[in-house]
Protein backbone atom coordinates (compact mmCIF):
# COMPACT_ATOMS: atom_id res chain seq x y z
CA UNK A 1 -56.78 6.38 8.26
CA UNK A 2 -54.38 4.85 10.77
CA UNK A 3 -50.44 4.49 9.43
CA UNK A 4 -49.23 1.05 10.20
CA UNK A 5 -46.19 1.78 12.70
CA UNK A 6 -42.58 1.38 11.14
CA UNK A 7 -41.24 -2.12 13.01
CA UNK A 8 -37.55 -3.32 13.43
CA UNK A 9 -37.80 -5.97 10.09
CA UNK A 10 -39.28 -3.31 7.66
CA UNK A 11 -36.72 -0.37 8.96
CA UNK A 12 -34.10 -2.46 7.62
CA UNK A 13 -35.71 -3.34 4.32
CA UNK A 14 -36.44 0.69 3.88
CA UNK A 15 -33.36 2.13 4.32
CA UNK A 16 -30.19 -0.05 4.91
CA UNK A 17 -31.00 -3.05 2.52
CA UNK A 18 -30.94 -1.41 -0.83
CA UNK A 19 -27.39 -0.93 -1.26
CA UNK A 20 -26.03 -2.45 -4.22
CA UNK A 21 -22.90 -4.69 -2.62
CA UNK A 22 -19.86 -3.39 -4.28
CA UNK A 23 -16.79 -5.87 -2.96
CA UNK A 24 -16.17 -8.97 -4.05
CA UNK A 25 -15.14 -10.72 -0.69
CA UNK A 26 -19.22 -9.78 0.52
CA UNK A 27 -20.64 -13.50 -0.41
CA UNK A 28 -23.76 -12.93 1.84
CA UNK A 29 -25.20 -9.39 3.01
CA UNK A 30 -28.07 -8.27 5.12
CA UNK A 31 -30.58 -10.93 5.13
CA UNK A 32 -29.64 -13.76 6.88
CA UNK A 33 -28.59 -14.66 10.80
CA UNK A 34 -24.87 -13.57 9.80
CA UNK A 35 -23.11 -11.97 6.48
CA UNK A 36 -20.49 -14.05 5.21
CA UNK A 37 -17.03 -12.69 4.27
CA UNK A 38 -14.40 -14.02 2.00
CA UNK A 39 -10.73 -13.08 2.97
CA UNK A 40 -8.15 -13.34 0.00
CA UNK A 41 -4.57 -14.62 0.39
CA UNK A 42 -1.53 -12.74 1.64
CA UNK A 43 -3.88 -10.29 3.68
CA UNK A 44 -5.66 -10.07 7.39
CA UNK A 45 -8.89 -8.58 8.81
CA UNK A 46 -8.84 -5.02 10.27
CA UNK A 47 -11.67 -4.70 12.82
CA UNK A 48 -12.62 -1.58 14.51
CA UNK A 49 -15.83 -0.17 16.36
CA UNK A 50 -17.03 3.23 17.76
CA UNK A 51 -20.18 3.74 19.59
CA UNK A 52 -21.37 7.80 19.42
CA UNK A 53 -24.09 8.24 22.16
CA UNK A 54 -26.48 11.66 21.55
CA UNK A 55 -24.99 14.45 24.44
CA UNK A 56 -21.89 12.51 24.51
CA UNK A 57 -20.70 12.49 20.97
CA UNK A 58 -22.98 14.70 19.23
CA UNK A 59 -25.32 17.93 20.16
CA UNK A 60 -29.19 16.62 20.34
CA UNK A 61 -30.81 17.41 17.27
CA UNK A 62 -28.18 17.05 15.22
CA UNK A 63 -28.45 16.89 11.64
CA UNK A 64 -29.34 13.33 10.75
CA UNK A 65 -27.69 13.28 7.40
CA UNK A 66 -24.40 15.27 8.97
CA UNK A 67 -24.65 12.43 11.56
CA UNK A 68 -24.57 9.11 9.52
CA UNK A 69 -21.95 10.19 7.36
CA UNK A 70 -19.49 11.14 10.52
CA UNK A 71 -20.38 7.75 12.23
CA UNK A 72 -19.19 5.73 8.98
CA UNK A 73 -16.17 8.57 8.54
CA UNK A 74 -15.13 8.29 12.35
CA UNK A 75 -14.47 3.96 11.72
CA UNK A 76 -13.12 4.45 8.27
CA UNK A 77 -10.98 6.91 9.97
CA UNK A 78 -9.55 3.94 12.04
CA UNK A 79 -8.77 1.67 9.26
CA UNK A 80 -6.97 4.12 7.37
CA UNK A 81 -4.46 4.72 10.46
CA UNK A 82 -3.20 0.87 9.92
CA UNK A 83 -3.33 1.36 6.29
CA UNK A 84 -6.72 -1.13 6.05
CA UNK A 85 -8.72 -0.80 2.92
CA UNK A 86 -12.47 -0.55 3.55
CA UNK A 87 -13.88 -3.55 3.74
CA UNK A 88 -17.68 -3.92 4.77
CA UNK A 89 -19.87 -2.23 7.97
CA UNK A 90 -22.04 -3.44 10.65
CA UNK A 91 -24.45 -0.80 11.96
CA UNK A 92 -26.18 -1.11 15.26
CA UNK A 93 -28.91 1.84 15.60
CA UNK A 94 -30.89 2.39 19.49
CA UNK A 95 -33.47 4.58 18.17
CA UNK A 96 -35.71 6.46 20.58
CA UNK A 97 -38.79 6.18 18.20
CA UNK A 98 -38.97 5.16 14.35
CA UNK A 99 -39.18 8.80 12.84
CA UNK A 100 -38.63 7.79 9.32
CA UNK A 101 -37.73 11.34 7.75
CA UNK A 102 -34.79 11.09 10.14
CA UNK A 103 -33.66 7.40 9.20
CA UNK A 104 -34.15 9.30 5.55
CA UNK A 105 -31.57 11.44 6.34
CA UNK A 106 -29.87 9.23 8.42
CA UNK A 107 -29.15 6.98 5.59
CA UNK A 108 -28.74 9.09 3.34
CA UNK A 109 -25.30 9.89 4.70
CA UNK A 110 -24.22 7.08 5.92
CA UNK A 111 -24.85 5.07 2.41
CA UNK A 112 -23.13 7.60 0.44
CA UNK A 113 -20.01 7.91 2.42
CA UNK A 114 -20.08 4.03 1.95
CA UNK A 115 -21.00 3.91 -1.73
CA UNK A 116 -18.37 6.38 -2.21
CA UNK A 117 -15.29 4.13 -0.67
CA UNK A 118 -16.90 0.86 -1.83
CA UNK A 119 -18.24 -0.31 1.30
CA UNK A 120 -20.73 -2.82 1.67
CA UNK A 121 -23.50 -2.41 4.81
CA UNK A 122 -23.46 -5.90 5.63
CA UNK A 123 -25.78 -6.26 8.75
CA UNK A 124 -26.16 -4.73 12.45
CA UNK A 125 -29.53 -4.68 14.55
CA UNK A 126 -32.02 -2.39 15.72
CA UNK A 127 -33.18 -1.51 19.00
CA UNK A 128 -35.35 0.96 20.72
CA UNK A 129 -33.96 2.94 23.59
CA UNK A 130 -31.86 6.47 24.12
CA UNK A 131 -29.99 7.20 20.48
CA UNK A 132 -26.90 5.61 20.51
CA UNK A 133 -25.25 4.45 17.02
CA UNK A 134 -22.84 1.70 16.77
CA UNK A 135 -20.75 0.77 13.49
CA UNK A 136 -18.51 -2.31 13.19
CA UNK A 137 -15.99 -1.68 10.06
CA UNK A 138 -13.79 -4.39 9.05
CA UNK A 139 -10.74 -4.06 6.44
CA UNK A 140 -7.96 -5.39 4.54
CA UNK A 141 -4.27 -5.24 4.99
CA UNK A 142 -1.75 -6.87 3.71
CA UNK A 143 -0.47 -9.74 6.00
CA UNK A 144 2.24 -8.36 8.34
CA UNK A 145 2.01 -5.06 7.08
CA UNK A 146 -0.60 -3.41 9.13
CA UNK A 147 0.36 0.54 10.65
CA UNK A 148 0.43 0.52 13.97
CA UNK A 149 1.26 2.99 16.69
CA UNK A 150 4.74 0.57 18.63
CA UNK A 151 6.81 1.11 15.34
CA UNK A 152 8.47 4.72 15.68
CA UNK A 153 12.23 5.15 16.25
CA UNK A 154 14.78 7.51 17.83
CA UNK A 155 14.70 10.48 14.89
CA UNK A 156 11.81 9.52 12.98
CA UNK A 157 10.26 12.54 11.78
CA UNK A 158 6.27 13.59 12.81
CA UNK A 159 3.85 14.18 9.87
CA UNK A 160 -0.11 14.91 10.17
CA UNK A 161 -2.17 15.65 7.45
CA UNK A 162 -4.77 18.18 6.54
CA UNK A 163 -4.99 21.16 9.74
CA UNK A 164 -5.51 21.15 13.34
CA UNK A 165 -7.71 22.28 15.35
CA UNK A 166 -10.80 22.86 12.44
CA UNK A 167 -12.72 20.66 14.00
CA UNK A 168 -11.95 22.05 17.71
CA UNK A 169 -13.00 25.46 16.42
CA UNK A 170 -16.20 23.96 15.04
CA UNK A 171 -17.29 22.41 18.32
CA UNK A 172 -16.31 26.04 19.72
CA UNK A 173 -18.72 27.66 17.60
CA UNK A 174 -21.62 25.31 18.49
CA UNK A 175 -20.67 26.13 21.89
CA UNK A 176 -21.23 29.99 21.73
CA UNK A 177 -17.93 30.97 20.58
CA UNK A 178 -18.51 33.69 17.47
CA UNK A 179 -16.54 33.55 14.36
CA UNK A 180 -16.59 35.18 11.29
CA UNK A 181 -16.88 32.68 8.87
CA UNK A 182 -18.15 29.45 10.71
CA UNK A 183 -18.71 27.39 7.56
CA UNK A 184 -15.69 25.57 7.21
CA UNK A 185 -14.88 24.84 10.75
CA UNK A 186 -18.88 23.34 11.25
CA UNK A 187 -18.32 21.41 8.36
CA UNK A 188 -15.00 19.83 9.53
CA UNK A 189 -16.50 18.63 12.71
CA UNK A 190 -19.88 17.77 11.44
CA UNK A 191 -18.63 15.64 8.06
CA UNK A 192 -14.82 14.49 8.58
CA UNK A 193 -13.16 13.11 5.90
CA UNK A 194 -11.16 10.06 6.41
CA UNK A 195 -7.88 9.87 5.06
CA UNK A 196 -7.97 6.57 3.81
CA UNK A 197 -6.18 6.66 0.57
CA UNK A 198 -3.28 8.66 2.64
CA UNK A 199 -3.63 5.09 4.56
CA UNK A 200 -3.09 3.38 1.90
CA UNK A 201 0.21 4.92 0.43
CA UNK A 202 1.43 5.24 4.33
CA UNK A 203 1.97 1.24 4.00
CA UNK A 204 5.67 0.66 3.83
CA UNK A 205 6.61 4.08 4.19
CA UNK A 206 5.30 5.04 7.86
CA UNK A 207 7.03 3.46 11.20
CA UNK A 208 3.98 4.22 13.35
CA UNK A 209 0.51 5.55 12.71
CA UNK A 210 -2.87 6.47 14.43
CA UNK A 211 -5.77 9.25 13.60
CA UNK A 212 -6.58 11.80 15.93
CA UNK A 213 -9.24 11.66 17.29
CA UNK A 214 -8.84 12.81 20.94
CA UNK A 215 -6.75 15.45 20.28
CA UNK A 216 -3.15 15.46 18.29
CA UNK A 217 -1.49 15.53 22.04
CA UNK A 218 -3.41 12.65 23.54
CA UNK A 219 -3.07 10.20 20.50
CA UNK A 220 0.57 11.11 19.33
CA UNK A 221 0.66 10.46 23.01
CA UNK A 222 -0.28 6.69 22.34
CA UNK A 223 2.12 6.46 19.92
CA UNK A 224 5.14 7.67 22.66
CA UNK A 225 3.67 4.98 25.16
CA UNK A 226 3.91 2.01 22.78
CA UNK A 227 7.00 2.57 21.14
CA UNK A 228 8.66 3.64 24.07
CA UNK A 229 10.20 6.98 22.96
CA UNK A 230 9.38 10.58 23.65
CA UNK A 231 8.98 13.80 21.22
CA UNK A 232 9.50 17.74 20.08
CA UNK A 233 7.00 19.68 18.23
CA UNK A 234 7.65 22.89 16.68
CA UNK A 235 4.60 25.53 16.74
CA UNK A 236 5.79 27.66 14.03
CA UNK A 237 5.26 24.25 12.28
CA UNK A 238 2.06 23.20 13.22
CA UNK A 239 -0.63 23.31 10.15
CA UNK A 240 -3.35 25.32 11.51
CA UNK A 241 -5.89 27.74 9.55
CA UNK A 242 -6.24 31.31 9.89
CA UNK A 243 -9.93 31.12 11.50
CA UNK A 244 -8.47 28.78 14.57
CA UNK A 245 -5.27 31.67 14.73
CA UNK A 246 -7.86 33.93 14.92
CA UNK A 247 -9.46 31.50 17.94
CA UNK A 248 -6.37 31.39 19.32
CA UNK A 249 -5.84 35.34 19.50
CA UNK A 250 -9.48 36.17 20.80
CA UNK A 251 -9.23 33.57 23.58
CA UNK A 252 -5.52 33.27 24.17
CA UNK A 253 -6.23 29.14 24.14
CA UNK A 254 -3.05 28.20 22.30
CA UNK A 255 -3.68 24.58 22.97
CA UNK A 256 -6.52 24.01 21.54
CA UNK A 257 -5.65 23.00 17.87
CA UNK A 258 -3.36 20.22 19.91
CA UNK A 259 -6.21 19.11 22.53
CA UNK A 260 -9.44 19.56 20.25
CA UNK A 261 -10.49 15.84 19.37
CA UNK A 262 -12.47 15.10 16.11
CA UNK A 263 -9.87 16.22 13.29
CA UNK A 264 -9.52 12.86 12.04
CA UNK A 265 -6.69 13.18 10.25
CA UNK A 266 -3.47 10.84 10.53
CA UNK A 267 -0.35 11.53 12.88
CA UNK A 268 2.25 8.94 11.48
CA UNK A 269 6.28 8.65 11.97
CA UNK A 270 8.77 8.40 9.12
CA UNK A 271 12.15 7.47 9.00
CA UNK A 272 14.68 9.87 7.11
CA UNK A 273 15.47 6.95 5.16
CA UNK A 274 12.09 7.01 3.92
CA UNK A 275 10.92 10.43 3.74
CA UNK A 276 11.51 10.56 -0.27
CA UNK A 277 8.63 7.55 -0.20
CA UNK A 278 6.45 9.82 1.09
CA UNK A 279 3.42 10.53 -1.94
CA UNK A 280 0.54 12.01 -0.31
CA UNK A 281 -0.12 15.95 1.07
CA UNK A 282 1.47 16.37 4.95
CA UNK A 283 3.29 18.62 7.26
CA UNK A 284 6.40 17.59 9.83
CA UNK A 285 5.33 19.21 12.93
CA UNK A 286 8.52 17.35 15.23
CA UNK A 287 10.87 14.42 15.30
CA UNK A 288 10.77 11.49 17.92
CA UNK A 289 13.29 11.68 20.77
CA UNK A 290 15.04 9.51 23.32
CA UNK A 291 13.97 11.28 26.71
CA UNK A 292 10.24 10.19 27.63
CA UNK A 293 7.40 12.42 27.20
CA UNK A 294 6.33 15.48 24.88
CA UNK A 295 7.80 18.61 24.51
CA UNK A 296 6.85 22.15 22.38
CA UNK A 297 9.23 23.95 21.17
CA UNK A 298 7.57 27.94 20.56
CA UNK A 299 9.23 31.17 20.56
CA UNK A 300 12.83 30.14 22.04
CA UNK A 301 11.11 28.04 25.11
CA UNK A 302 10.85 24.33 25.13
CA UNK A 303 7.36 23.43 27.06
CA UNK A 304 6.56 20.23 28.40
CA UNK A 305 3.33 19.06 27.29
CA UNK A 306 0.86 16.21 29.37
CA UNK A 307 -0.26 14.07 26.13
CA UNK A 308 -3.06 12.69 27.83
CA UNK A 309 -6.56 12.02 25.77
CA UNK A 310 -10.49 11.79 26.30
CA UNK A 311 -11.49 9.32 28.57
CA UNK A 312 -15.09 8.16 29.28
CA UNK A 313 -15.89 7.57 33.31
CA UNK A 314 -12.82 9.87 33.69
């Protein structure tokens, strides 16, 4: 008996169109030529997208469910570093083949991520060519009171959350690198939490804000550029776990927990003025400074740092 091929139309129907919406501005879902948003008063539309392209962003043969759940964490991640509430997705999918046990999987994590932060999977498209995966996430913020990475000030204080350099150690050990207890560090960089309700309680209390996800250096980096200031780190500061100290003694790469990308947690400014706001868990790793650029301050010895991040074509 022949199986009838799995087409573009009855994909969607499968696996993305039995979510159950869950917000109240979703009027019209997947379905239709477009999905229809309503935006309440007092608030504006976050909108962020990130394409992950297999070899590029991920290993070949990655873990399907592993993968759908980063690719929805990696956007939430972006609307909780302006303090966005998660809104609805769009998800594009370039699929080499229909292999439905995959798409299974696939959406599997992707829906539950979503189901878990009340987002609604609103629409996207299907094509067939080399995997690439493509999600649109949109949010709400308050009007005028987005986070955003031009706001931090001449002795605001540096926070992150969460550790650094998990993730970084996680890519290590899918790269060769041998550790003793690999569990924690894989899961980091495979399924990322996004700090969204951290987001959330930032608003108000933060000067500046962005997620790191190119490395702490590059994307507090960002943050120096548009605000026009420069910055001091302390090491003996810096939140980082006993398996990437470990890392750090084996291969004497002291940087890495400050250059590894994928952490997705949030690297935000506070005034002094404002530090007894602060209500969610986080570590002060530095203060913002006058003179330009990005300096660590270890052992006695003040290092100049080049914050530069990731580029693609670079």
């Amino acid at each position: 008996m022949t199986v009838p091929s799995l087409g573009e139309f009855s994909l969607i129907r499968r696996f993305f169109s039995q979510q159950t919406l869950k917000n109240p501005s979703t009027r019209l879902g997947i379905g239709d030529d477009c999905a229809l948003l309503a935006i309440p008063d007092g608030y504006e539309l976050a909108i962020t997208t990130d394409t992950m392209v297999e070899n590029i962003h991920f290993f070949a043969g990655a873990d399907p469910k592993q993968l759908g759940h980063k690719l929805l964490a990696v956007n939430l991640s972006d609307l909780a570093s302006m303090g966005a509430k998660p809104l609805s997705v769009t998800l594009a999918l370039t699929l080499p083949k229909a292999d439905e046990a995959w798409l299974a999987a696939f959406a599997e994590g992707f829906l539950s991520l979503a189901a878990h932060y009340g987002v609604d999977l609103i629409g996207g498209d299907t094509t067939s060519g080399p995997l690439t995966l493509t999600v649109q996430a949109l949010g709400l913020v308050p009007r005028g009171k987005a986070l955003r990475r031009s706001g931090a000030q001449v002795g605001d204080f540096i926070y992150v959350t969460g550790r650094l350099g998990d993730a970084g150690l996680g890519l290590k050990i899918n790269q060769g690198y041998a550790c003793q207890h690999p569990e924690a560090a894989l899961n980091r960089f495979n399924q990322p939490l996004p700090r969204v309700t951290e987001g959330l309680a930032l608003l108000g209390v933060a000067s500046a804000c962005i997620d790191i996800s190119d490395g702490l250096l590059g994307d507090l980096g960002h943050i120096l550029e548009q605000s026009h200031v420069g910055a001091g780190l302390n090491w003996n500061k810096l939140p980082i776990s006993d398996a990437v100290q470990t890392y750090i003694n084996d291969t004497n790469d002291a940087l890495m927990p400050l250059t590894a990308g994928d952490d997705y947690e949030l690297c935000f400014t506070v005034s002094p003025a404002q530090v007894h706001l602060l209500a969610i868990e986080c570590t002060r790793i530095g203060i913002i400074e006058a003179t330009p650029g990005l300096r660590l301050h270890k052992s006695g010895v003040i290092q100049p740092l080049t914050s530069k991040a990731y580029e693609h074509f670079c």
